[in-house]
C-alpha atoms as a PDB file:
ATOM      1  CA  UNK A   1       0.000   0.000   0.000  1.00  0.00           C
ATOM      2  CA  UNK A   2       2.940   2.475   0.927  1.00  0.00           C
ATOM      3  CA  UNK A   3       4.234   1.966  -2.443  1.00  0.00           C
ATOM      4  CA  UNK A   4       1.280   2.165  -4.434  1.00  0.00           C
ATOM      5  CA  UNK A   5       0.784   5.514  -2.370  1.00  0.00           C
ATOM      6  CA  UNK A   6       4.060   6.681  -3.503  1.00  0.00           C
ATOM      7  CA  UNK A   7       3.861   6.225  -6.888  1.00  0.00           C
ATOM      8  CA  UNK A   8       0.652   7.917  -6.919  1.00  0.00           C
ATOM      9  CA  UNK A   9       1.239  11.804  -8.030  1.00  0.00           C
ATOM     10  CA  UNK A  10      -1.029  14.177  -6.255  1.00  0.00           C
ATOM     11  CA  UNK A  11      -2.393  12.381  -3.451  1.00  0.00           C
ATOM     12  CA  UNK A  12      -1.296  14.414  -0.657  1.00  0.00           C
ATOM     13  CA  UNK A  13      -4.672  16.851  -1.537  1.00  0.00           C
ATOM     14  CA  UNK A  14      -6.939  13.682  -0.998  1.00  0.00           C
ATOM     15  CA  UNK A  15      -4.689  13.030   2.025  1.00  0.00           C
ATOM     16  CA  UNK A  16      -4.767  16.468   3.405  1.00  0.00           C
ATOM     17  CA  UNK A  17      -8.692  16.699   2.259  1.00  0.00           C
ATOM     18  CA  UNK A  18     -10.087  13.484   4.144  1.00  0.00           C
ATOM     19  CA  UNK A  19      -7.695  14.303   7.223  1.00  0.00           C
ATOM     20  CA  UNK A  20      -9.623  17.907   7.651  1.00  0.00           C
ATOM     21  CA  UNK A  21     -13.169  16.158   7.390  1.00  0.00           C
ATOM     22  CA  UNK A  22     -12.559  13.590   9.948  1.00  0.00           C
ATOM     23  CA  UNK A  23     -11.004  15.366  12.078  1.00  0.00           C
ATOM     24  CA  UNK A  24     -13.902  18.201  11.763  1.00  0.00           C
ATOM     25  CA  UNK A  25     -16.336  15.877  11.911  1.00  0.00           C
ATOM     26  CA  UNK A  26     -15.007  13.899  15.146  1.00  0.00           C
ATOM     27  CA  UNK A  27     -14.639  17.479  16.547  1.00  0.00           C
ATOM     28  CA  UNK A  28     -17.828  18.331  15.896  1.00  0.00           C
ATOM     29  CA  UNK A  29     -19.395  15.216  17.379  1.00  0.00           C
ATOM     30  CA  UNK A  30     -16.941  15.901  20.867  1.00  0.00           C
ATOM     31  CA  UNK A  31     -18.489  19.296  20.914  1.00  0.00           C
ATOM     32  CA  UNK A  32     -22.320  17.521  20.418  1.00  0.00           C
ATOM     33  CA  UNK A  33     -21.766  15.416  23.290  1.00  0.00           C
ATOM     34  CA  UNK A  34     -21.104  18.045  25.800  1.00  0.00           C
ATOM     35  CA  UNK A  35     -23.392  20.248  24.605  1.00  0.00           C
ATOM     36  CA  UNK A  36     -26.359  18.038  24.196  1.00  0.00           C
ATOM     37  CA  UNK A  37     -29.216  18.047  26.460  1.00  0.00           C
ATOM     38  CA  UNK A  38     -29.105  15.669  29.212  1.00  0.00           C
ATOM     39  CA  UNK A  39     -32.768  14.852  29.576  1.00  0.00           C
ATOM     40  CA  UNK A  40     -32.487  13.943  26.096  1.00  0.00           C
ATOM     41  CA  UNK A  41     -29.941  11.717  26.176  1.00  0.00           C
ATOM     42  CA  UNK A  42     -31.563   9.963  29.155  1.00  0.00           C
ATOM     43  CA  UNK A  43     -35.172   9.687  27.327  1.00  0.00           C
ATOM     44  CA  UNK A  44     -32.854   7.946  23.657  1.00  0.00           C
ATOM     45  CA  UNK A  45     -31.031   5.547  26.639  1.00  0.00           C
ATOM     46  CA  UNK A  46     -34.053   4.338  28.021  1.00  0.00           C
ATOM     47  CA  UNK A  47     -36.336   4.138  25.410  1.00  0.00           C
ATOM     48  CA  UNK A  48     -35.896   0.405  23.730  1.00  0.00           C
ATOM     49  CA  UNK A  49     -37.033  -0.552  27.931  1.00  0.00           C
ATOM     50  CA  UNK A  50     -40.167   2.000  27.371  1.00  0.00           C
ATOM     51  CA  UNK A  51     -43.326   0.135  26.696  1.00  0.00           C
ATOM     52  CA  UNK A  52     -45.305   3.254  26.874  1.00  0.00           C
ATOM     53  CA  UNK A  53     -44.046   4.561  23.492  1.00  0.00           C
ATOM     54  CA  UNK A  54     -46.696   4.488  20.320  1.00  0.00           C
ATOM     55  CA  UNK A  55     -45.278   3.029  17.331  1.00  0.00           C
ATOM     56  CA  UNK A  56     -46.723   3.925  14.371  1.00  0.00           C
ATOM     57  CA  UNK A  57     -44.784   1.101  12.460  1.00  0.00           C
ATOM     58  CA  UNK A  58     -47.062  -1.525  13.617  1.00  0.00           C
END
């Protein structure tokens, strides 16, 4: 693989390109997390154990 990616000319803007979108997008998700409602979290944890919940589905 390290060879084929050597002889490969102009990679490094792929390289450079998919680096900045997963890091953004891993950053972005970190940043979710603490700012996300906490009641809301709670209600998507417990909800496959909630019988009370109307599914339309059925």
């Amino acid at each position: 693989m390290k060879q084929f990616l050597g002889s490969v000319t102009g990679m490094n803007g792929y390289l450079i390109f998919s680096m900045i979108i997963f890091i953004t997008f891993f950053l972005g998700l970190l940043v979710w997390v603490f700012k996300a409602d906490k009641k809301y979290i709670e209600e998507m944890e417990n909800m496959p154990f909630d019988n009370n919940i109307k599914n339309d589905n059925i």
